[in-house]
Protein backbone atom coordinates (compact mmCIF):
# COMPACT_ATOMS: atom_id res chain seq x y z
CA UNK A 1 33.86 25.47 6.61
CA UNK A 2 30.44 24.53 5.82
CA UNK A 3 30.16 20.79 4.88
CA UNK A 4 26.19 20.31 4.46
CA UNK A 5 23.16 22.13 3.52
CA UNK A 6 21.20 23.52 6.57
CA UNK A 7 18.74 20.66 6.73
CA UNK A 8 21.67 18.19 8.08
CA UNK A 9 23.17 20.28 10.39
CA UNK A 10 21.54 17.99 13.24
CA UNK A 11 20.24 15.36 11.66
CA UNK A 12 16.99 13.06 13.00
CA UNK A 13 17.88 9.28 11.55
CA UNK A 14 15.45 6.91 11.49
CA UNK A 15 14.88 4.20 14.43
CA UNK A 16 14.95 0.39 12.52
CA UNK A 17 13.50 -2.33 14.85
CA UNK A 18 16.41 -3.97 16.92
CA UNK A 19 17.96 -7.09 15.58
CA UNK A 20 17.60 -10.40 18.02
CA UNK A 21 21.54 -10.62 18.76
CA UNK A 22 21.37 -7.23 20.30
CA UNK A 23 19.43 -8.49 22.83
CA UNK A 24 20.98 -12.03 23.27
CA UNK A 25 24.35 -9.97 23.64
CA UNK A 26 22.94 -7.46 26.57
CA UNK A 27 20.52 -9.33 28.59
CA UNK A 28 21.63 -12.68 27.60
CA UNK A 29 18.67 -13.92 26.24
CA UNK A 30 18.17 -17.50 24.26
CA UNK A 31 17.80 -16.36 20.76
CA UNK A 32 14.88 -19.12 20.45
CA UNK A 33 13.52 -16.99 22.90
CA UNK A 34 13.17 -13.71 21.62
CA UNK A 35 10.47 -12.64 19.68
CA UNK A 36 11.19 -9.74 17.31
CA UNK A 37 8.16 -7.95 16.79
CA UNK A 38 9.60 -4.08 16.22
CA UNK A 39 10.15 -4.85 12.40
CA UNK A 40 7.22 -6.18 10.52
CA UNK A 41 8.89 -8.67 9.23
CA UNK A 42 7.63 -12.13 7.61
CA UNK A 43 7.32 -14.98 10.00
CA UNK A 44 7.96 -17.76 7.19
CA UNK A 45 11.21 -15.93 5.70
CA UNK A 46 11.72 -15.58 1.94
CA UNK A 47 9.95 -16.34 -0.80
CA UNK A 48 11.80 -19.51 -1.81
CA UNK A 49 11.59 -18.81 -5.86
CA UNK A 50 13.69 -15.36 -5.12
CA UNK A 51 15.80 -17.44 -3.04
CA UNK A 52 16.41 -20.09 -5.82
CA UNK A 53 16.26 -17.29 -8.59
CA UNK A 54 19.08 -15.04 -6.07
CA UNK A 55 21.37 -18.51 -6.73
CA UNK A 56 21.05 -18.95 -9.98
CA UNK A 57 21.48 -15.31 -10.58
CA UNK A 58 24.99 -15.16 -8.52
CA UNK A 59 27.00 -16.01 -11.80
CA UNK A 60 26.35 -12.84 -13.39
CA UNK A 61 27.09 -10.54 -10.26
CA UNK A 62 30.05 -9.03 -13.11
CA UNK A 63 28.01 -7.85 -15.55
CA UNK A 64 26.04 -4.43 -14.84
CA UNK A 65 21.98 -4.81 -15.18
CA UNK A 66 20.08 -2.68 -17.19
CA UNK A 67 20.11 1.03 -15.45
CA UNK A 68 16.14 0.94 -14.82
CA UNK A 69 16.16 -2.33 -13.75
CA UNK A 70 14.22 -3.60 -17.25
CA UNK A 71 13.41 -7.36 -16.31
CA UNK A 72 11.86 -6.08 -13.21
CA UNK A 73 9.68 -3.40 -14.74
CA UNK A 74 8.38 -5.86 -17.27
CA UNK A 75 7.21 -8.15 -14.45
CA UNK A 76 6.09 -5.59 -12.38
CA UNK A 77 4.06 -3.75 -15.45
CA UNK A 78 2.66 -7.46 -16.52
CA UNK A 79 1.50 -8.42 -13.20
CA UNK A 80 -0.51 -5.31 -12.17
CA UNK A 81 -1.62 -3.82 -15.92
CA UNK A 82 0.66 -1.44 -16.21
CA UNK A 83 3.24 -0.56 -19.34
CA UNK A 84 7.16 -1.13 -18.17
CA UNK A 85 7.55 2.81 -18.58
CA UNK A 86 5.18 3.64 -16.02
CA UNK A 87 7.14 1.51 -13.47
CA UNK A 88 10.23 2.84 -11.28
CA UNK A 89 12.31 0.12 -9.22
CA UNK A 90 14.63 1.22 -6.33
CA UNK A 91 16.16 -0.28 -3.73
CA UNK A 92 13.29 -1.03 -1.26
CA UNK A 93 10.43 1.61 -1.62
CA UNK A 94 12.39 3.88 0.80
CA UNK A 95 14.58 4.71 -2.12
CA UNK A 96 12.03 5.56 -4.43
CA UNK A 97 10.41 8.07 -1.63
CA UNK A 98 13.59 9.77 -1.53
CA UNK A 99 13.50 10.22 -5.40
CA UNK A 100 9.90 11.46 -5.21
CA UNK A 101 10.72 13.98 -2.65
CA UNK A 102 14.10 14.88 -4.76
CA UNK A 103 11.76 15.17 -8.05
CA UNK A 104 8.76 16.60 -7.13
CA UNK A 105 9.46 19.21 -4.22
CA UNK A 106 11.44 22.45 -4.46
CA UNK A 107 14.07 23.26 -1.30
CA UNK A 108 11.97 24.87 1.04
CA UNK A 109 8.69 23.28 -0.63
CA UNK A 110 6.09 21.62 1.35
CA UNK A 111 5.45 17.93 2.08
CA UNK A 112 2.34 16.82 3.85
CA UNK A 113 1.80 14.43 5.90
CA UNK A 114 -0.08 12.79 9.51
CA UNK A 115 0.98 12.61 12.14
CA UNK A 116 1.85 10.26 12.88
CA UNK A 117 3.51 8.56 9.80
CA UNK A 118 6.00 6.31 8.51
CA UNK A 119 9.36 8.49 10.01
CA UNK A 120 11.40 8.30 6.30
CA UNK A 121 8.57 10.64 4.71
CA UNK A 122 9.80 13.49 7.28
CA UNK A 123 13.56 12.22 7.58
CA UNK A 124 14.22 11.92 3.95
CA UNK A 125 12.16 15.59 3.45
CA UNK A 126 14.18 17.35 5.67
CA UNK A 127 17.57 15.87 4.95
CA UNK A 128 16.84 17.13 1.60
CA UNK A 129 15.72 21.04 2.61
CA UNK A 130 12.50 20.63 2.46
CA UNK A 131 9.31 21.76 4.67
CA UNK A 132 7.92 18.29 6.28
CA UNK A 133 3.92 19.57 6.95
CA UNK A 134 3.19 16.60 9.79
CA UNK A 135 -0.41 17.50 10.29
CA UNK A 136 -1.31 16.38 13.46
CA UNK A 137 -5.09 17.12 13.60
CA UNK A 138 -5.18 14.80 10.73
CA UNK A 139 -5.28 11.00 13.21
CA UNK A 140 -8.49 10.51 16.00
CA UNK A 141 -6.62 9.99 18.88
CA UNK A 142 -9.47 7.71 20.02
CA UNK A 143 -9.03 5.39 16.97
CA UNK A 144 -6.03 6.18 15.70
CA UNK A 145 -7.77 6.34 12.33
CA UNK A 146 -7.15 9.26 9.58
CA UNK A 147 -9.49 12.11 9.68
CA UNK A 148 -9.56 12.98 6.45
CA UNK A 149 -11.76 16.36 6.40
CA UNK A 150 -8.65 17.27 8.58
CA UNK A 151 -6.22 16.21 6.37
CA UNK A 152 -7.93 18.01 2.94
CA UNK A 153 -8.03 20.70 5.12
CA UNK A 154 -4.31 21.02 6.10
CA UNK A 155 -3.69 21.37 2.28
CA UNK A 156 -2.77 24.60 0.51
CA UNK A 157 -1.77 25.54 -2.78
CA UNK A 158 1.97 25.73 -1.43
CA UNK A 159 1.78 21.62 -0.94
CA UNK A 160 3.72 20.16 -3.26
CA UNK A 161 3.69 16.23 -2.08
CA UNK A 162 0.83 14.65 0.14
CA UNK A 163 1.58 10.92 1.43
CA UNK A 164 -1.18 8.89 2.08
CA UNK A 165 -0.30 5.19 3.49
CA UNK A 166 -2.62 2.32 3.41
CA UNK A 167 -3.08 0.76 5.44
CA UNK A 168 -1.89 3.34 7.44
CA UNK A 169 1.49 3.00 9.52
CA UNK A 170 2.04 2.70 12.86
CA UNK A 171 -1.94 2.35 13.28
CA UNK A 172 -2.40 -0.20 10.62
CA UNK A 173 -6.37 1.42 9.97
CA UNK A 174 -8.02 1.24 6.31
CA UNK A 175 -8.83 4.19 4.13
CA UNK A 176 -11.57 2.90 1.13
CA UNK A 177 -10.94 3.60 -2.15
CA UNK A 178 -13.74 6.62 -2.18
CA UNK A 179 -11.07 8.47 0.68
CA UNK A 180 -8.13 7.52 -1.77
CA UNK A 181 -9.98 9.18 -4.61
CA UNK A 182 -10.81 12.40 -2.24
CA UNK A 183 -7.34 12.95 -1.51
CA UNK A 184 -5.66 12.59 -4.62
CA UNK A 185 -8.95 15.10 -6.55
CA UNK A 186 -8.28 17.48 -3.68
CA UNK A 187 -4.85 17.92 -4.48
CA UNK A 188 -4.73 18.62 -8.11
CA UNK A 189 -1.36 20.77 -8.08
CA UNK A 190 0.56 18.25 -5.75
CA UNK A 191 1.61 14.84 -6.30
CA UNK A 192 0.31 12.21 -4.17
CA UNK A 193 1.56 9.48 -2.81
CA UNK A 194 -0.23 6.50 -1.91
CA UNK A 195 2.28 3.90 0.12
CA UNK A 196 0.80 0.48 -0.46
CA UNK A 197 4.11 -1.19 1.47
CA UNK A 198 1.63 -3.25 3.79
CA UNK A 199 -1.71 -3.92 1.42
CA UNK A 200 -1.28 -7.28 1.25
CA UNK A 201 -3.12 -8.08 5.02
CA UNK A 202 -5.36 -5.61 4.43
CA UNK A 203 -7.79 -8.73 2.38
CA UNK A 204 -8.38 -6.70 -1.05
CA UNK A 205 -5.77 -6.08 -4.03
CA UNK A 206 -5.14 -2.51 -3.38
CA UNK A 207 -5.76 0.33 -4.91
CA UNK A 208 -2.96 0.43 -7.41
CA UNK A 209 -4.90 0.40 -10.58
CA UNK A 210 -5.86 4.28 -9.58
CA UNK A 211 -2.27 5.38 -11.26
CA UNK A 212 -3.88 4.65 -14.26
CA UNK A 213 -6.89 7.11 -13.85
CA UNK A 214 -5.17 10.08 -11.56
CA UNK A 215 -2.03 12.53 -13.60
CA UNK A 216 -0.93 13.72 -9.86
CA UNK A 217 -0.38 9.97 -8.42
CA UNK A 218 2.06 7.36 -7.73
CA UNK A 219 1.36 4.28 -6.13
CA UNK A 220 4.29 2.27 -4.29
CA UNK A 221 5.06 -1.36 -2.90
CA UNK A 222 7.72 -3.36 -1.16
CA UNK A 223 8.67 -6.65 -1.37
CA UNK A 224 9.93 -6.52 2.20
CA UNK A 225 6.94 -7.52 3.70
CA UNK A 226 4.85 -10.64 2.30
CA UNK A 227 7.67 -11.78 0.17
CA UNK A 228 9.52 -11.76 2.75
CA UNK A 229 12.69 -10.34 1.13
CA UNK A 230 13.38 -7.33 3.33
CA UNK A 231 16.88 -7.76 3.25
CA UNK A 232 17.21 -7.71 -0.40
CA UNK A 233 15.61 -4.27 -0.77
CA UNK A 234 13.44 -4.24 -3.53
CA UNK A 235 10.37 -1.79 -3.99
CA UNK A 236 8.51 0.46 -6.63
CA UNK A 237 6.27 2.47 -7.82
CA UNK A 238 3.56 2.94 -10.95
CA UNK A 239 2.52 5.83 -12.10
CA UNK A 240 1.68 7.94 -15.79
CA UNK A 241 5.25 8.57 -17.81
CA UNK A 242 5.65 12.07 -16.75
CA UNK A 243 6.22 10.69 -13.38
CA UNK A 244 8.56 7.76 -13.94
CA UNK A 245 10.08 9.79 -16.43
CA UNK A 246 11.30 12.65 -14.01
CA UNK A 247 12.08 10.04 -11.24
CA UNK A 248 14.30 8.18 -13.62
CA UNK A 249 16.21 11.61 -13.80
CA UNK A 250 17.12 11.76 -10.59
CA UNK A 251 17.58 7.89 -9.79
CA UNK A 252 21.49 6.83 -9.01
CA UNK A 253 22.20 5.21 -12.83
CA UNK A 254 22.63 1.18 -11.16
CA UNK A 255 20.51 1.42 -8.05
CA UNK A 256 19.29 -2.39 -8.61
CA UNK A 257 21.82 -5.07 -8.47
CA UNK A 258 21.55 -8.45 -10.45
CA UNK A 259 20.12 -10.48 -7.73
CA UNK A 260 17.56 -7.58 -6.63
CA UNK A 261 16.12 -8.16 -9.95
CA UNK A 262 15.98 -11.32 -10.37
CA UNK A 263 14.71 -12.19 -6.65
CA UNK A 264 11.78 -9.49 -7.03
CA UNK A 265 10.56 -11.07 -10.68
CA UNK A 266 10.63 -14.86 -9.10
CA UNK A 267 8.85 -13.40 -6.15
CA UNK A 268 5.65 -11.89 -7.95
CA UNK A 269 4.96 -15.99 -9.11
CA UNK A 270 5.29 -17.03 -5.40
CA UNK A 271 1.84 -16.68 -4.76
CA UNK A 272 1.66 -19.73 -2.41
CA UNK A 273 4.27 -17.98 0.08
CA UNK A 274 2.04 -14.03 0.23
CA UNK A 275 -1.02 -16.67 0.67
CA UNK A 276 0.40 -18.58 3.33
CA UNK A 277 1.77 -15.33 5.41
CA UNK A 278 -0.98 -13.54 4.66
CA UNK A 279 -3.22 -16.16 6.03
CA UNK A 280 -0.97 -16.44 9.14
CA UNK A 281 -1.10 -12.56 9.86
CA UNK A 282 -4.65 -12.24 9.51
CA UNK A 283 -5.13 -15.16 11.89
CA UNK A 284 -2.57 -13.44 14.19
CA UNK A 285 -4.83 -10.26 14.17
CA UNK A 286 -7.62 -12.17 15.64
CA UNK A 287 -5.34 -14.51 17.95
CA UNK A 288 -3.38 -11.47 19.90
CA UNK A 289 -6.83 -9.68 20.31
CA UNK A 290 -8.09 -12.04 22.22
CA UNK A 291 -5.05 -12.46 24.19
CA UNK A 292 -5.25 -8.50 25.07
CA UNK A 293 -8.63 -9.04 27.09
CA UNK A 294 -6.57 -10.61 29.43
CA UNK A 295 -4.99 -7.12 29.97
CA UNK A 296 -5.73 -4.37 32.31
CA UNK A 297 -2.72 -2.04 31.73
CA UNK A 298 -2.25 -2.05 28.30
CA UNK A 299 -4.79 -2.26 25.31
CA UNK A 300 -4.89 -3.30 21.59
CA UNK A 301 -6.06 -1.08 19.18
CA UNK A 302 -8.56 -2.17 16.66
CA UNK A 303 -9.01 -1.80 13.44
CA UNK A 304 -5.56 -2.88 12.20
CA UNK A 305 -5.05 -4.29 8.62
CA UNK A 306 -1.57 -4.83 8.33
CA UNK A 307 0.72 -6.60 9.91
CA UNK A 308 1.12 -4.65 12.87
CA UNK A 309 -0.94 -2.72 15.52
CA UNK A 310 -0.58 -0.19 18.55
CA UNK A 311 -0.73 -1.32 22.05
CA UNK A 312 -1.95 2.04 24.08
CA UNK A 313 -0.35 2.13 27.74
CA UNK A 314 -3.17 3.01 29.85
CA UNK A 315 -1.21 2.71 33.44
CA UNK A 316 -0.65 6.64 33.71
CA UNK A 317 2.50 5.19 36.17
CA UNK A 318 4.38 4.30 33.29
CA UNK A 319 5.36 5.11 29.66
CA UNK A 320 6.61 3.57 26.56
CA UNK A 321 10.48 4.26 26.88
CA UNK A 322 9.93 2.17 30.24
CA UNK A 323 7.29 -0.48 28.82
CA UNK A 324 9.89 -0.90 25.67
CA UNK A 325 12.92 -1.71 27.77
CA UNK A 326 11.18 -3.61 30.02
CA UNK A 327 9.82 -5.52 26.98
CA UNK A 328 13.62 -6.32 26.02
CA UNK A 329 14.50 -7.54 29.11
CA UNK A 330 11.95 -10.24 28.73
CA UNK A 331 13.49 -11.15 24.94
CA UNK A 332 10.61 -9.30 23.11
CA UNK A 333 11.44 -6.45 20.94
CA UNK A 334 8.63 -3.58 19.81
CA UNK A 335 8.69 0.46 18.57
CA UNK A 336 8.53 2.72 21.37
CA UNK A 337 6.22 5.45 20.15
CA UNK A 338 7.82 8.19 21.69
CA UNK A 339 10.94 7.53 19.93
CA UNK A 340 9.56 5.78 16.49
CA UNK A 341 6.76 7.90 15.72
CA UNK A 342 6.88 11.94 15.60
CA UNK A 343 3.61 12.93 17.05
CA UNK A 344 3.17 9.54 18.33
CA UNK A 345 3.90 9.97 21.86
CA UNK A 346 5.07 8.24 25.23
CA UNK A 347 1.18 6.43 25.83
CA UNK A 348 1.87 3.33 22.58
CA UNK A 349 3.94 1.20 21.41
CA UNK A 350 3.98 -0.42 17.68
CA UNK A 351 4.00 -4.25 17.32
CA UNK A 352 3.86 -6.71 14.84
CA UNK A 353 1.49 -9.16 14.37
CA UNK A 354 3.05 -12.67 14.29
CA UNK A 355 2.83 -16.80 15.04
CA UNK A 356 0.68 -17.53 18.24
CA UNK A 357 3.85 -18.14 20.01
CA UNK A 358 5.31 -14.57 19.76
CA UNK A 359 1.66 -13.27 20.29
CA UNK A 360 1.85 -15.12 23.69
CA UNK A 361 5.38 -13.64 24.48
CA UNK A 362 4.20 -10.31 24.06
CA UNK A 363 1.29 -11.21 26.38
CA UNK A 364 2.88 -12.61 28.80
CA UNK A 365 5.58 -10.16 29.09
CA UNK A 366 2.87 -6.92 29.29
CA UNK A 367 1.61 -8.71 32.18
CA UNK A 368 4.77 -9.42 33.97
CA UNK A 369 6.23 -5.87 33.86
CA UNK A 370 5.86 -4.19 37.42
């Protein structure tokens, strides 16, 4: 009896960051002293206007909302200049990949991508039959940087969706807007997707106003990160109406709850909670890189804008499967590469950046493993 398609016959899921209690409950480990660092997640919590806005909202969890999420698109389309129509909300930006890859990519069609990349571009392609193109040419191993002559290269006419993230994940590097605008006017018969989900450390607004100029883009956020509302999944994209209009086709009918709305609206006027963790991060940045020098068998790699960066193992007597767990033991939790990252390999891990405290965990922990 067949029960799937091909491309879940052995399905690859994606590796999430490890909550805190797991490691209180195996090595026994003060929660107060465990610094989770594996999930890019905001140090100060949630935006406290979703929060309130959440409460207030909990009286109406038995009506239905509005299938496309209307209250939401109006806030998101008056914040950044858009119109509501060109807006699409699902529940945390991960959703609305999937509904790109559904919309714009034939079974068997080609998405490209670097390697490597954020894991739900491939996942999510080939759970759904499609080719996942993880060009691995495309990142300077030296850097960690995109090469983009590589990665214009590594399209064909065949492509039908190119991802771009920036800043980029798991490196965290910077792509200027004259790159952006090279890969989206090289691929004029794919869509492309720029993933904004970490912009706000990166110190400019983004380039999400480029939906407005480009018929083959769509730009996408989160609210998981600076808001700090991860566990509310909210995210979205803009984009020109042909776009939203074919991804509102394939969208589940009620994919955004009452209090997903109404935390995301309260949380694009809580400017004094992104300013405050963005402030912390990019102080963190600065703060753990001068902790590094301390380092001989590990070191940072530069360049980061987000909130995260890549630690590169440099002891050739050890790897990141052995540098991760040993990490846990000492109640700090970070992305092993090797298992995180296709294309990433065993020589990095992936941690956030975070309060000086956790910065000094990590630290201190690198230099204690044997």
């Amino acid at each position: 009896m067949r029960l799937a398609h091909p491309g879940l016959a052995d399905p690859e899921y994606y590796v999430a960051g490890l909550p805190a209690d797991y490691v209180t409950a195996r090595y026994g480990i003060d929660p107060a002293r465990i610094s989770k660092l594996g999930s890019a997640e905001n140090p100060f919590g949630a935006s406290q206007k979703a929060v309130e806005a959440v409460t207030a909202a909990m009286g109406r969890l038995h009506l239905y909302p509005t299938w496309t999420a209307q209250p939401l698109r109006e806030k998101i389309a008056a914040t950044y200049g858009y119109e509501p129509e060109q807006v699409i909300c699902g529940s945390g930006e991960t959703e609305v990949i999937s509904l790109v890859i559904r919309a714009f990519s034939e079974p068997g069609g080609e998405v490209l991508m670097p390697a490597p990349c954020f894991p739900i571009y491939h996942l999510f392609a080939e759970a759904e039959g499609r080719q996942a193109v993880l060009s691995h040419r495309a990142t300077d191993r030296a850097t960690m940087a995109l090469d983009l002559d590589a990665y214009i290269e590594a399209m064909r006419p065949t492509t039908q969706i190119v991802f771009l993230t920036n800043p980029h994940s798991p490196s965290g590097t910077w792509l200027e807007e004259a790159d952006v605008r090279r890969v989206v006017e090289a691929a004029p018969s794919a869509l492309v997707v720029l993933d904004e989900a970490y912009v706000h450390y990166s110190g400019t607004p983004g380039y999400i106003g480029l939906a407005r100029e480009y018929d083959n883009l769509i730009v996408l956020r989160t609210f998981s990160k600076a808001f700090g509302l991860a566990g509310l999944r909210i995210g979205f994209g803009v984009a020109q109406r042909p776009i939203i209009n074919a991804l509102l086709a394939v969208k589940p009918t009620w994919n955004m709850g009452q209090l997903q709305i109404a935390g995301g609206v309260a949380a694009l006027d809580d400017d004094a909670h992104v300013s405050r963790t963005v402030e912390a991060i990019v102080a963190g940045r600065t703060y753990v890189a001068d902790r590094f020098e301390s380092l001989e068998r590990f070191e940072m790699i530069g360049g980061s804008r987000s909130n995260f960066f890549l630690v590169r193992i440099l002891d050739p007597e050890t790897d990141s499967t052995k540098v991760f767990n040993g990490l846990l033991e000492r109640g700090v939790i970070v992305k092993d590469g090797s298992v995180s990252f296709r294309g990433l390999e065993d020589r990095f891990l992936r941690s956030d950046v975070n309060l000086p405290e956790h910065m000094d965990r990590l630290v201190a922990a690198l230099a204690d493993l044997p």
